[in-house]
N, C-alpha and C. Protein backbone atom coordinates (compact mmCIF):
# COMPACT_ATOMS: atom_id res chain seq x y z
N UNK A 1 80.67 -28.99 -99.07
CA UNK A 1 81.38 -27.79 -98.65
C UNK A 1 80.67 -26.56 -99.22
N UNK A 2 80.49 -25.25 -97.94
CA UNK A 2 80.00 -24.41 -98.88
C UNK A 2 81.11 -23.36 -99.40
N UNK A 3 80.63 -22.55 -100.34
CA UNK A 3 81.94 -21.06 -100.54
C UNK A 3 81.56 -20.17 -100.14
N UNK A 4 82.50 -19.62 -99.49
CA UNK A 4 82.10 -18.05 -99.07
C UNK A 4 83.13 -17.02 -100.26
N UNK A 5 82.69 -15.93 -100.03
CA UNK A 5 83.24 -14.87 -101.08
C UNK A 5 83.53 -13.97 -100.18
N UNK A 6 84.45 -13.10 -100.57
CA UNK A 6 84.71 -11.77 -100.04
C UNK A 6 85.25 -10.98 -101.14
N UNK A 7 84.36 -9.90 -101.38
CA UNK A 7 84.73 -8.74 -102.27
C UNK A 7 85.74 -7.68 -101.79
N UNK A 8 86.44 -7.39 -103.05
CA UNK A 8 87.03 -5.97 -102.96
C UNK A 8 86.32 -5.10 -103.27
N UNK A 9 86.60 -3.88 -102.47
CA UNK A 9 86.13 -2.32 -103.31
C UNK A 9 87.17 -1.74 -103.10
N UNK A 10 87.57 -0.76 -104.24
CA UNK A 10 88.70 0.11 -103.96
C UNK A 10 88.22 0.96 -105.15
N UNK A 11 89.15 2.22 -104.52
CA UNK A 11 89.09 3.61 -104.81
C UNK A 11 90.36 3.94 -105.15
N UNK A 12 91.18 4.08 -106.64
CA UNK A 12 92.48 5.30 -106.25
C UNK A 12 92.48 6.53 -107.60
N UNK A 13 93.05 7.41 -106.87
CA UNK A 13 92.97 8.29 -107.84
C UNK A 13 94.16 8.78 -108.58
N UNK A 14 94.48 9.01 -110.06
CA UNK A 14 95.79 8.53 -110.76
C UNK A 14 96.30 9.38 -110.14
N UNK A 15 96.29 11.01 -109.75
CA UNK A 15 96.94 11.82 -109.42
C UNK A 15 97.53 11.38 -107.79
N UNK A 16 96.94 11.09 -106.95
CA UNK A 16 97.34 11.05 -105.79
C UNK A 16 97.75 9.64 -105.14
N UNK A 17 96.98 8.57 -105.76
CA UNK A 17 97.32 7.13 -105.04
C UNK A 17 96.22 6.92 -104.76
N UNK A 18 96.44 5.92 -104.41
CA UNK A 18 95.06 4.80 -103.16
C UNK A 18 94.12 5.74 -102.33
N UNK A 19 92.99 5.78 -102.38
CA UNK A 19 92.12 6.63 -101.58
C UNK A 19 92.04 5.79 -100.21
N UNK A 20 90.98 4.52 -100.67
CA UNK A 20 90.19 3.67 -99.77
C UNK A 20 89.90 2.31 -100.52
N UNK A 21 90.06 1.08 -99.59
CA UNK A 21 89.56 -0.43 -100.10
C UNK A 21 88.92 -0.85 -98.95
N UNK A 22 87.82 -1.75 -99.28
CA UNK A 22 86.75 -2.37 -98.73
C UNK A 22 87.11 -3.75 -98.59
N UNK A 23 87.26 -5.19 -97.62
CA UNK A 23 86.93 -6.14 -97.64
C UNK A 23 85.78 -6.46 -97.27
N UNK A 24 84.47 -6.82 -98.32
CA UNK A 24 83.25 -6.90 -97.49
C UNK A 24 82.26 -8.42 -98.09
N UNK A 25 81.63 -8.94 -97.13
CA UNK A 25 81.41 -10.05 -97.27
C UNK A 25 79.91 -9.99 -98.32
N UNK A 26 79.46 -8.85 -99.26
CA UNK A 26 78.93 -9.00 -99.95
C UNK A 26 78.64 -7.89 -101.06
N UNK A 27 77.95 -7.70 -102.04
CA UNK A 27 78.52 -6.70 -103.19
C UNK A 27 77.26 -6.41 -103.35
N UNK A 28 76.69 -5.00 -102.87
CA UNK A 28 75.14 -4.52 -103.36
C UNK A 28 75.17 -3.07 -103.06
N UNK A 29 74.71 -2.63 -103.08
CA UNK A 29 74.44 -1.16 -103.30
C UNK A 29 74.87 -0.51 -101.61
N UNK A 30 74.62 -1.07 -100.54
CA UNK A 30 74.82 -0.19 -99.58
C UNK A 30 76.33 -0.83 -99.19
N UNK A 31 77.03 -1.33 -99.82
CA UNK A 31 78.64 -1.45 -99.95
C UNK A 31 78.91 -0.65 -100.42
N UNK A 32 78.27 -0.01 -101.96
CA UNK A 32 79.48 0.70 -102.92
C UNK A 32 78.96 2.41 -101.87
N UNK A 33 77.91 2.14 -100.92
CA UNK A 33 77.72 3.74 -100.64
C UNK A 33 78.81 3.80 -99.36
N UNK A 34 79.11 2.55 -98.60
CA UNK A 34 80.29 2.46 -97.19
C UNK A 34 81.66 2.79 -98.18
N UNK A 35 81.91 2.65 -99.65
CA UNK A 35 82.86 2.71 -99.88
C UNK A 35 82.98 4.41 -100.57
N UNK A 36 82.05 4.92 -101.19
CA UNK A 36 81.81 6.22 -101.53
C UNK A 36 82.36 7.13 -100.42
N UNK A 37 81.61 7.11 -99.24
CA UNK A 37 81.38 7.78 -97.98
C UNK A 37 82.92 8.55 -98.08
N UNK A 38 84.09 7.40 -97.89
CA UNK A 38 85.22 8.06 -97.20
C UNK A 38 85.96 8.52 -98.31
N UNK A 39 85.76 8.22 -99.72
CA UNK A 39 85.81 8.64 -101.45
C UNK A 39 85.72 10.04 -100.98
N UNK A 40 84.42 10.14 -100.41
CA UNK A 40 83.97 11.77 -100.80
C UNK A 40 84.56 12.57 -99.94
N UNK A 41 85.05 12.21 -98.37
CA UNK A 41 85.25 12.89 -97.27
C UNK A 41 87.13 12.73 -97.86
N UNK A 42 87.84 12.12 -98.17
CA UNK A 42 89.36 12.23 -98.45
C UNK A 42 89.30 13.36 -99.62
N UNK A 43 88.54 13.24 -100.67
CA UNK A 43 88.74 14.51 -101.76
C UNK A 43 87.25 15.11 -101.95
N UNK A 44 87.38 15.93 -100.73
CA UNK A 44 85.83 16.75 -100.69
C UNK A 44 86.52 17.96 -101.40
N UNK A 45 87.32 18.54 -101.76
CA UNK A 45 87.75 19.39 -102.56
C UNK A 45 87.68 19.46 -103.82
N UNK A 46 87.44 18.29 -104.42
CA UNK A 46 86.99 17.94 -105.98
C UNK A 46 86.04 17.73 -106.20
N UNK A 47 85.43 17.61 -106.95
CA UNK A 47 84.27 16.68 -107.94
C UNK A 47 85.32 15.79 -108.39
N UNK A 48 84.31 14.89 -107.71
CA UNK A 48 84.61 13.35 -108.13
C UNK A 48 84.23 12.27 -109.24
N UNK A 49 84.55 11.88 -110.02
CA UNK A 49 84.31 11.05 -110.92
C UNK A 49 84.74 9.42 -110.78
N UNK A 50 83.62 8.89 -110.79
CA UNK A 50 84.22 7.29 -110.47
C UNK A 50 83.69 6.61 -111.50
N UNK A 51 85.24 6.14 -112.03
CA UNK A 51 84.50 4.94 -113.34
C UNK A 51 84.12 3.59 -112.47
N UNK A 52 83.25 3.21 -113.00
CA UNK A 52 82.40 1.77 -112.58
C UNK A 52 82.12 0.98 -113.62
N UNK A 53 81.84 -0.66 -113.68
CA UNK A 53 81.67 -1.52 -114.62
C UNK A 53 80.14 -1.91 -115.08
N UNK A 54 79.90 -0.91 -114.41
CA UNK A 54 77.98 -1.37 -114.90
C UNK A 54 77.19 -2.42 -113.93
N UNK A 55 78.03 -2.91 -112.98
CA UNK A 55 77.61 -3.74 -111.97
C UNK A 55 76.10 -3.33 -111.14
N UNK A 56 74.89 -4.18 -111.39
CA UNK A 56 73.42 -3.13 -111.10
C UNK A 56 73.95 -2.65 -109.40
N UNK A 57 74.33 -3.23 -108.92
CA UNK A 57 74.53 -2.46 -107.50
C UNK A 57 74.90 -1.37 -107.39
N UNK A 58 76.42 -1.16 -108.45
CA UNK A 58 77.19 -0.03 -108.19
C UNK A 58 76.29 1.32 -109.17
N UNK A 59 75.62 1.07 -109.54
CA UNK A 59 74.85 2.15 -110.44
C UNK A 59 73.45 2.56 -109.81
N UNK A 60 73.05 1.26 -108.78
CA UNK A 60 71.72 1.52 -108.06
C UNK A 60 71.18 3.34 -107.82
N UNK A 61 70.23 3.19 -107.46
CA UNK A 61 69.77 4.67 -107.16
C UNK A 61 68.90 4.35 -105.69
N UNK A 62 69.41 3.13 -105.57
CA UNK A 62 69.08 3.03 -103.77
C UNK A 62 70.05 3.31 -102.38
N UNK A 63 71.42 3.57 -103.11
CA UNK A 63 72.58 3.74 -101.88
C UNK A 63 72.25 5.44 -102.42
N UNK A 64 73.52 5.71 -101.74
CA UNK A 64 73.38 7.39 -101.57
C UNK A 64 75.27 7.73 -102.06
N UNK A 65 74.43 8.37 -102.79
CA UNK A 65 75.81 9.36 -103.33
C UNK A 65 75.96 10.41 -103.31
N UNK A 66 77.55 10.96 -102.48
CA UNK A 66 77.78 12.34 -102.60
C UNK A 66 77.76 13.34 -103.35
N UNK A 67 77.29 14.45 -102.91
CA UNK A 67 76.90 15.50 -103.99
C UNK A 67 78.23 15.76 -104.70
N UNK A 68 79.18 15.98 -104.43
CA UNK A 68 79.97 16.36 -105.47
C UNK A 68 80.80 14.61 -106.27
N UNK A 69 80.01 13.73 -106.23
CA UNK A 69 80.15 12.46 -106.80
C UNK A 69 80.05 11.89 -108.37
N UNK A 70 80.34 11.86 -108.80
CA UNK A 70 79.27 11.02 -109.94
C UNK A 70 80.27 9.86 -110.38
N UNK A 71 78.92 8.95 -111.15
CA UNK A 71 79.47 7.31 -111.04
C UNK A 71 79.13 7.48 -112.64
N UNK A 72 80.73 6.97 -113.37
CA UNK A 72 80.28 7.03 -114.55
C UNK A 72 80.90 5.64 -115.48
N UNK A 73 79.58 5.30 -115.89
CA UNK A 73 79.36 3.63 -116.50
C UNK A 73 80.75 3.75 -117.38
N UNK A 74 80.77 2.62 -117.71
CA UNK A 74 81.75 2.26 -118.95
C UNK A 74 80.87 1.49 -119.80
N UNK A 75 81.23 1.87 -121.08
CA UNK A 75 80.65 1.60 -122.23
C UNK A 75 80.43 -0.10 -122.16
N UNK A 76 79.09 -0.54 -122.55
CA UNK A 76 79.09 -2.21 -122.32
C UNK A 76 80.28 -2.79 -122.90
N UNK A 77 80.76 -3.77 -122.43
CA UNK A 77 81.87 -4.97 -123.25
C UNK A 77 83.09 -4.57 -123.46
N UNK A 78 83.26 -3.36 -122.34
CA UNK A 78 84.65 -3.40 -122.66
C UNK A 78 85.77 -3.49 -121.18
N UNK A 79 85.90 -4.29 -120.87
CA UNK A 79 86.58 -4.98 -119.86
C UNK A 79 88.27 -4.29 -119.43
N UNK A 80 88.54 -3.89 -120.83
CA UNK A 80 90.08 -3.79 -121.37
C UNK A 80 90.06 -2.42 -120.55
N UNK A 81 88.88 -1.95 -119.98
CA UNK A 81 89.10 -0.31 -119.71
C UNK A 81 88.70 -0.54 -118.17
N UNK A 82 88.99 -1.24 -117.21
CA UNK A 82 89.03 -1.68 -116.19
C UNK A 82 90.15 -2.46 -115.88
N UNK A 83 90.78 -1.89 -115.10
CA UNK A 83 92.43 -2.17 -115.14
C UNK A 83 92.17 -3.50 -114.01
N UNK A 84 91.70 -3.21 -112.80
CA UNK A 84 91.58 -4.90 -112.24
C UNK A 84 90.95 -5.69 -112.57
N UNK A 85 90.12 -5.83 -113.79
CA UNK A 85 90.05 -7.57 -114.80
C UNK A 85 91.08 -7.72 -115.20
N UNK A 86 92.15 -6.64 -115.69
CA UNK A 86 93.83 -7.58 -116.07
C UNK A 86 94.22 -8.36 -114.77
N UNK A 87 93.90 -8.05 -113.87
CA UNK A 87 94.23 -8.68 -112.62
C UNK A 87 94.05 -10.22 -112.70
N UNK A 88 93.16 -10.78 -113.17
CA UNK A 88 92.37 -12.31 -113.56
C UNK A 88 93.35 -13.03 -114.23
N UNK A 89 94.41 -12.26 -115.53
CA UNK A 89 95.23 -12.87 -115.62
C UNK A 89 96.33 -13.95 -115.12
N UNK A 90 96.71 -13.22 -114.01
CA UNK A 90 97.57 -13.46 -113.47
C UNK A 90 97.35 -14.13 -111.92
């Protein structure tokens, strides 16, 4: 038997709710830019800040990110500051 995977991407922002989520059948750099895209076009009024887990895709410098974007790492090893790994729990 083989496995297939399907990733989440999601976007929400504490102030407003849920931006945007992705079901996509693979996790690399021109995913996290299909998921940016509509990030940037729902709150083109802000500068945006997106925490990310250090994942090499989501940090790549091969997708394209919006100018008023930025992707900002989380400190190595700390999991506890990524609220959907509590998700694994359960």
């Amino acid at each position: 038997m083989v496995r297939q995977f399907l990733y989440g991407f999601a976007a929400v922002c504490p102030q407003f709710g849920p931006v945007t989520a992705l079901m996509v059948p693979d996790a690399h750099h021109q995913m996290m830019t299909l998921l940016l895209a509509p990030v940037a076009t729902a709150r083109s009024a802000y500068c945006i800040g997106m925490l990310v887990d250090r994942a090499g895709w989501q940090l790549s410098h091969h997708g394209t990110v919006p100018e008023h974007t930025r992707r900002l790492p989380q400190p190595p090893g700390s999991p506890a500051l990524n609220p959907p790994e509590q998700l694994w729990e359960y």
